[in-house]
Protein backbone atom coordinates (compact mmCIF):
# COMPACT_ATOMS: atom_id res chain seq x y z
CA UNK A 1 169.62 225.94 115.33
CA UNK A 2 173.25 225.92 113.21
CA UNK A 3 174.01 229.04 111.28
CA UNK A 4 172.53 228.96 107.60
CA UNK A 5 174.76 229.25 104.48
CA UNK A 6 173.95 232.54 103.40
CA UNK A 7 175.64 234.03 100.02
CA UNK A 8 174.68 236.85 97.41
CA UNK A 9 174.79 237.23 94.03
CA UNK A 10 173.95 239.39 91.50
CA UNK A 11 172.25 238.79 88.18
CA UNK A 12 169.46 236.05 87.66
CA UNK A 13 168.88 232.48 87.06
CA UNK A 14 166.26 230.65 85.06
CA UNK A 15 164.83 229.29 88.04
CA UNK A 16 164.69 232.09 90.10
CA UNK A 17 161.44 234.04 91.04
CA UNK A 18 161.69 236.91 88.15
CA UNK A 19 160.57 240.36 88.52
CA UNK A 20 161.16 244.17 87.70
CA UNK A 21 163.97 245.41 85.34
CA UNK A 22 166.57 242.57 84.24
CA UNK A 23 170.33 243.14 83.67
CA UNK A 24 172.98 243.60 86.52
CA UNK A 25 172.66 246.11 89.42
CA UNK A 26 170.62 246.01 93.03
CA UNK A 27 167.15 245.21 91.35
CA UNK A 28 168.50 241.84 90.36
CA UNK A 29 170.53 241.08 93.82
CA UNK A 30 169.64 237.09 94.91
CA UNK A 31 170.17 235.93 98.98
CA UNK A 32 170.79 231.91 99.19
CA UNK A 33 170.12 230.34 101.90
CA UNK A 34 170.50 226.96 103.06
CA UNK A 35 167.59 226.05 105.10
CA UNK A 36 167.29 223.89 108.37
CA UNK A 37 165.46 221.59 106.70
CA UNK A 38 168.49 221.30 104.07
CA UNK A 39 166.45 223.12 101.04
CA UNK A 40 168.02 225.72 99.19
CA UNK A 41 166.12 229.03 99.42
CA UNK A 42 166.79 231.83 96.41
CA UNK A 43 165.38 235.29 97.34
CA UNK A 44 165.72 238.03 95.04
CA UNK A 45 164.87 241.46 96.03
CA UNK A 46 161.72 242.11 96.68
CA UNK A 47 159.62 245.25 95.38
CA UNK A 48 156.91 247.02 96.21
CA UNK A 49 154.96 245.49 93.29
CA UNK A 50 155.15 241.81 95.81
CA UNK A 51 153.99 243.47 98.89
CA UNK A 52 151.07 244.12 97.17
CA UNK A 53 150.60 241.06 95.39
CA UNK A 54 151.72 239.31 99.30
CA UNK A 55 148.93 241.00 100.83
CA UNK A 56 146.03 240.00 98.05
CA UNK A 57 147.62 236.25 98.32
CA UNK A 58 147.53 236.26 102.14
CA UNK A 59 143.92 237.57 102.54
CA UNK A 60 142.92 235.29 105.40
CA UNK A 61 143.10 237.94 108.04
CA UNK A 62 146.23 236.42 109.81
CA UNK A 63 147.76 239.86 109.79
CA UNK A 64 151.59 240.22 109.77
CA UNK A 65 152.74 236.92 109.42
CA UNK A 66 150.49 236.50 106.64
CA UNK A 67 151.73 238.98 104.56
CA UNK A 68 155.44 237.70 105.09
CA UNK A 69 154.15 234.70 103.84
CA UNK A 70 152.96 235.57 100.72
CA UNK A 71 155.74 237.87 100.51
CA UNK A 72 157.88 234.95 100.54
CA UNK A 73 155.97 232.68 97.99
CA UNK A 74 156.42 235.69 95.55
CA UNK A 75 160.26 236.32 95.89
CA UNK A 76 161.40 232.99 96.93
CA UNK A 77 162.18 229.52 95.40
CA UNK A 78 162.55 226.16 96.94
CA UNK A 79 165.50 223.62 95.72
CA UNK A 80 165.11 225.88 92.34
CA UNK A 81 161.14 225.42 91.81
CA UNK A 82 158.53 228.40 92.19
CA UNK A 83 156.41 227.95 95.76
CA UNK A 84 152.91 229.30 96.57
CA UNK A 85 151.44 230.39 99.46
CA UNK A 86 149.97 227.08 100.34
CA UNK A 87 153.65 225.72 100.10
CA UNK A 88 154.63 228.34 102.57
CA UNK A 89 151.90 226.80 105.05
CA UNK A 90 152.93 223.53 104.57
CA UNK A 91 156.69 224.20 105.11
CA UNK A 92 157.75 223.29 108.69
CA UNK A 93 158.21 226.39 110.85
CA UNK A 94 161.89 226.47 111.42
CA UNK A 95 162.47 227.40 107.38
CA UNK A 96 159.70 229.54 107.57
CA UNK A 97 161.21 231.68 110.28
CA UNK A 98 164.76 231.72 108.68
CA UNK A 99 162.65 232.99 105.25
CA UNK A 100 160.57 235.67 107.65
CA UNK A 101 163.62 236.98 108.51
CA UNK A 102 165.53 236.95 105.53
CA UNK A 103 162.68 238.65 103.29
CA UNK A 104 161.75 241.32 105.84
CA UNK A 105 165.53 242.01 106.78
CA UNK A 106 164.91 241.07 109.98
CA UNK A 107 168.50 241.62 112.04
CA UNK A 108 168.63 237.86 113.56
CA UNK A 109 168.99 236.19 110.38
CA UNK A 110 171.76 235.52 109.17
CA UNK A 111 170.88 237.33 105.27
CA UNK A 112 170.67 240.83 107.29
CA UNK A 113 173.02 243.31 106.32
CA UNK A 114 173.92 241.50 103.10
């Protein structure tokens, strides 16, 4: 797999998943990511608030993975449009990794220690 474009920003976007406080500071820090498929991937921060709401989504039992899932469809979006879980499923498994490891701060991806 090449290395992923990986920048950060600060402040929001229209198009970007929106949550929490607005204004400048860590609560409105964005990760962009190009993915192996090519998409661009916006994160923004995620809170506590969309671990819960991640876990409700991603109440099909499958455990960890799950959760990151839905974690992702709450922070993330996809070539600047809002995903769901469902799109998470359907996304092939190489961008869902990179995303796995972005969201959870996972140290092999290339957003860790941003």
């Amino acid at each position: 797999m090449t290395q992923n474009d990986v920048t950060r920003s600060q402040g929001p976007s229209a198009a970007e998943p929106q949550g929490g406080a607005s204004g400048a500071g860590p609560a409105n820090g964005r990760t962009t990511l190009t993915l192996p498929s090519g998409a661009t991937a916006v994160i923004r921060d995620a809170k506590g608030r969309d671990l819960e709401k991640a876990s409700i989504v991603s109440q099909s039992g499958g455990g960890a993975i799950s959760t990151a899932m839905g974690l992702i469809a709450q922070v993330t979006t996809i070539n600047g449009r809002r995903i769901t879980y469902e799109d998470v499923q359907e996304m092939p498994a190489r961008d869902v990794t990179v995303l796995v490891s972005a969201v959870l701060g996972n140290d092999s991806s290339p957003a860790s220690g941003i």
